[in-house]
Protein backbone atom coordinates (compact mmCIF):
# COMPACT_ATOMS: atom_id res chain seq x y z
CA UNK A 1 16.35 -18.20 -45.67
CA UNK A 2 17.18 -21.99 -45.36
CA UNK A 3 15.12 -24.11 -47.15
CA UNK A 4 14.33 -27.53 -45.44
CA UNK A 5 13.15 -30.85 -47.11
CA UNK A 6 9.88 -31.49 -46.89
CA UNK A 7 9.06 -34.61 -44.85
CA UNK A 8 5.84 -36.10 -45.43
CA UNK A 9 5.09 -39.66 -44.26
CA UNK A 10 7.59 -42.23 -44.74
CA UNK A 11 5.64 -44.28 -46.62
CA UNK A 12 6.39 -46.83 -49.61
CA UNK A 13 3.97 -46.55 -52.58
CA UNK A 14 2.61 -48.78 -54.75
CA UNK A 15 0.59 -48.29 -57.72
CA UNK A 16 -0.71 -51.95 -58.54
CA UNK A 17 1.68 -54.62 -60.08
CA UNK A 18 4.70 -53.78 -60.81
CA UNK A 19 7.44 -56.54 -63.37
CA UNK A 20 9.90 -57.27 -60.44
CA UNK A 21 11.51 -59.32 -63.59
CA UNK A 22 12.84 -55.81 -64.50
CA UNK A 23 15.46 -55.84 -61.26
CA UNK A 24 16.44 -59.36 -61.75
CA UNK A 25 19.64 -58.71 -63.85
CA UNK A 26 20.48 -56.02 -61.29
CA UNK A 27 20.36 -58.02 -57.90
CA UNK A 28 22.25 -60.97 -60.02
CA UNK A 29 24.91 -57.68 -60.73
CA UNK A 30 25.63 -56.61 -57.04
CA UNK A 31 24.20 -59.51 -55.26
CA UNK A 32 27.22 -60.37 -53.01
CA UNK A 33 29.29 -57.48 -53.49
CA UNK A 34 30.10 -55.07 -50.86
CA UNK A 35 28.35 -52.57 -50.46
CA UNK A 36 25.49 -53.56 -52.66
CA UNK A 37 22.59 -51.09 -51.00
CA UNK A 38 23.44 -47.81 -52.78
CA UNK A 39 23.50 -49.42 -56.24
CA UNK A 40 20.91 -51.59 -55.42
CA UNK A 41 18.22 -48.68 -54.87
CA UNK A 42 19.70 -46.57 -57.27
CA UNK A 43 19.44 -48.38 -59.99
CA UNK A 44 15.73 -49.92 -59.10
CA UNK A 45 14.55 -46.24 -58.84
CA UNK A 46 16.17 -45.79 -62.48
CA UNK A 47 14.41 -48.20 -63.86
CA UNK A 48 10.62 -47.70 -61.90
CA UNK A 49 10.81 -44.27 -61.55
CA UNK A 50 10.72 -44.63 -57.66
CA UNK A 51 11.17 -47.40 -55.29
CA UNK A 52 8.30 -49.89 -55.04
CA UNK A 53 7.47 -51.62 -51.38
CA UNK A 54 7.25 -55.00 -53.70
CA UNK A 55 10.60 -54.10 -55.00
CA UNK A 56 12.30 -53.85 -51.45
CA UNK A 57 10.55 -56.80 -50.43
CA UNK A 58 12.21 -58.51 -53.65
CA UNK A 59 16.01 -57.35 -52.89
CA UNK A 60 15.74 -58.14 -49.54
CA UNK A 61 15.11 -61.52 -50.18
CA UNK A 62 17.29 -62.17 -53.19
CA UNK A 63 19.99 -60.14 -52.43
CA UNK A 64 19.87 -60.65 -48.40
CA UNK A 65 19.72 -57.04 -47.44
CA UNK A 66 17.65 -56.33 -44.50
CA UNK A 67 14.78 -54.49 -45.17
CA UNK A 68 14.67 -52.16 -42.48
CA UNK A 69 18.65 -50.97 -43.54
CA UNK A 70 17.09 -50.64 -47.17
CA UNK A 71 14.06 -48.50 -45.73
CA UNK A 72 16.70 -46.35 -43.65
CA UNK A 73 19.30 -45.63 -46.53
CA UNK A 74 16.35 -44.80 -49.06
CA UNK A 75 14.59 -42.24 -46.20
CA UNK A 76 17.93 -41.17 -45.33
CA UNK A 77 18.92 -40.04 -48.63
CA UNK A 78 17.38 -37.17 -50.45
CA UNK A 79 17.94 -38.70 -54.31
CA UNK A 80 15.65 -41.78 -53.07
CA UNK A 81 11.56 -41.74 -53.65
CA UNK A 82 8.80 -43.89 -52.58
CA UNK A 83 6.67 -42.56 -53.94
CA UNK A 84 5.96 -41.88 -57.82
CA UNK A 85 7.04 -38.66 -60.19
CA UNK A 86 5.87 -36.84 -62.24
CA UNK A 87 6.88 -37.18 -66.03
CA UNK A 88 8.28 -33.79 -65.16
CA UNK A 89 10.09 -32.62 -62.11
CA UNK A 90 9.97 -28.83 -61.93
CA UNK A 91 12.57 -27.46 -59.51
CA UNK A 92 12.04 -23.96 -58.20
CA UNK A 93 15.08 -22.07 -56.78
CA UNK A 94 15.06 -20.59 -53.18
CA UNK A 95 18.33 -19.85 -52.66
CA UNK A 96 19.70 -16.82 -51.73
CA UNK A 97 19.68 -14.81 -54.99
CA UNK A 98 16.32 -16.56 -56.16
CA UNK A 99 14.80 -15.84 -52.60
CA UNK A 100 15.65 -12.02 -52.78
CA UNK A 101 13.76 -11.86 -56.59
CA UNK A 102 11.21 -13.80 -54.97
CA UNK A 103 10.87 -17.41 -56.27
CA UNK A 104 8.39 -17.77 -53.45
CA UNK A 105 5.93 -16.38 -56.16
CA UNK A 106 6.98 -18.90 -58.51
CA UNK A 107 6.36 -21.49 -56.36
CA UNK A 108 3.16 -20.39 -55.28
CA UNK A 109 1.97 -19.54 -58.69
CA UNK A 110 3.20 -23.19 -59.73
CA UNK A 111 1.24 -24.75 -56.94
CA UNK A 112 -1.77 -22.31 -57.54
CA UNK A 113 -1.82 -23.86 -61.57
CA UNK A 114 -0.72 -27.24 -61.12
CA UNK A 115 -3.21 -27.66 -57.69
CA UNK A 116 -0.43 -29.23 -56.03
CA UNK A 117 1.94 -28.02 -52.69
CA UNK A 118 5.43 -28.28 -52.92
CA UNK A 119 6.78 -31.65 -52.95
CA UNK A 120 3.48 -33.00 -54.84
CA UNK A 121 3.09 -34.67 -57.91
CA UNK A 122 -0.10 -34.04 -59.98
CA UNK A 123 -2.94 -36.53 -60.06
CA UNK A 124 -1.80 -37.44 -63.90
CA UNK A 125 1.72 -37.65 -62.78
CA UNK A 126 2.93 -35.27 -65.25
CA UNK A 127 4.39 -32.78 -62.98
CA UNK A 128 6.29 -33.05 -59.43
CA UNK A 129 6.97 -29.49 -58.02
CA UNK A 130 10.25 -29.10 -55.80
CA UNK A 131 11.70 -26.38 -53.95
CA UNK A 132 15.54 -26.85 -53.82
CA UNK A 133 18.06 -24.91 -52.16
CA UNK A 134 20.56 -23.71 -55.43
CA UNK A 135 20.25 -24.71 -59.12
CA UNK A 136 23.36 -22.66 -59.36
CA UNK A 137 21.91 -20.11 -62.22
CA UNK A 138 22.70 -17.15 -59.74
CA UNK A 139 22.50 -14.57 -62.50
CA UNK A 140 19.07 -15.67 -63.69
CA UNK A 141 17.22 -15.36 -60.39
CA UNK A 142 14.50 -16.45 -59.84
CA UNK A 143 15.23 -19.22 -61.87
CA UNK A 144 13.26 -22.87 -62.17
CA UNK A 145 14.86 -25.57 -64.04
CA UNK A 146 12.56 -28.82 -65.86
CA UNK A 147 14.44 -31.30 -67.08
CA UNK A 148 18.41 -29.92 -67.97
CA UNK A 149 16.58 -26.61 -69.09
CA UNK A 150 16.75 -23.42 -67.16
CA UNK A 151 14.56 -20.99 -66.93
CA UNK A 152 15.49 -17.61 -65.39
CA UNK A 153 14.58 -14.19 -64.85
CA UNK A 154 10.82 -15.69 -63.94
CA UNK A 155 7.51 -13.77 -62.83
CA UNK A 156 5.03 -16.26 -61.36
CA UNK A 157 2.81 -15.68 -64.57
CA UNK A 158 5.83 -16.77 -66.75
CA UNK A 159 6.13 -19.93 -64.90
CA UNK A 160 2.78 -20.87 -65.19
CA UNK A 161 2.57 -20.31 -69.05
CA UNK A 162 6.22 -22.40 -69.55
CA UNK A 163 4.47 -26.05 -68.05
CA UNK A 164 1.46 -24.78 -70.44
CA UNK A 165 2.96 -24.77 -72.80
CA UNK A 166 4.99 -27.88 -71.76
CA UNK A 167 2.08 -29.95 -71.69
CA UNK A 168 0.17 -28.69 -74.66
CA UNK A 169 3.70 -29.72 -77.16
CA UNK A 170 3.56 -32.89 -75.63
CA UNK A 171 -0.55 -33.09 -75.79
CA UNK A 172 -0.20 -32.63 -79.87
């Protein structure tokens, strides 16, 4: 099974105002330099969580990047979002030894709890579920990783209760 990317619209999000102060020291950083893009959008997603249309608007003009390159390097690129996260990005293995233990219930289940389809962040943006091709935990099929912590050996039921359980620690 091949697992695609899920392509919804292209579409750059905003969520009201957002302290373009915050990427001033950065475009002063790369502003100039060669091959200033990458670094550029990387490091404005690290510090907004994603990559705000007021935000492109603001390198473009400061740093003198085109704005249609920016928008085709950050829709090119899987690691770049426009749209917001969740606090928590759960990422459900599909590859080949997950697929065959049958993550698809893990996802499902996931989607089924959270009310959200893969690729969607919750409406309190405290979880983003993601199918991805390999988390490379092989012997722990079906396996779904949040954060740097890996979770193997899953039923769908087991999922669910883990971001729970997640949430109600972090409710207290």
């Amino acid at each position: 099974m091949r697992i695609s990317r899920i392509y919804q619209k292209d579409e750059v999000v905003d969520l009201g105002p957002v302290d373009l102060s915050l990427i001033e020291p950065l475009i002063t950083k790369y502003k100039g330099k060669k091959g200033n893009m990458i670094p550029l959008l990387q490091g404005t997603q690290d510090i907004y969580g994603y990559l705000p249309r007021t935000a492109f608007e603001k390198i473009a003009a400061d740093a003198g990047l085109n704005l249609s390159d920016m928008f085709g390097v950050a829709t090119f690129y899987a690691q770049f979002r426009l749209k917001p996260v969740g606090k928590h990005i759960i990422k459900v293995c599909h590859g080949t030894a997950c697929h065959v233990q049958n993550a698809k219930e893990i996802t499902e289940a996931l989607e089924e709890a959270l009310k959200v389809k893969d690729g969607e962040t919750t409406e309190d943006r405290f979880y983003t579920l993601e199918s991805v091709a390999c988390l490379g935990c092989c012997s722990l099929a079906p396996v779904m990783m949040i954060a740097d912590t890996a979770y193997g050996k899953l039923t769908g039921n087991e999922a669910t209760k883990i971001v729970k359980n997640i949430r109600i620690m972090e409710s207290n």
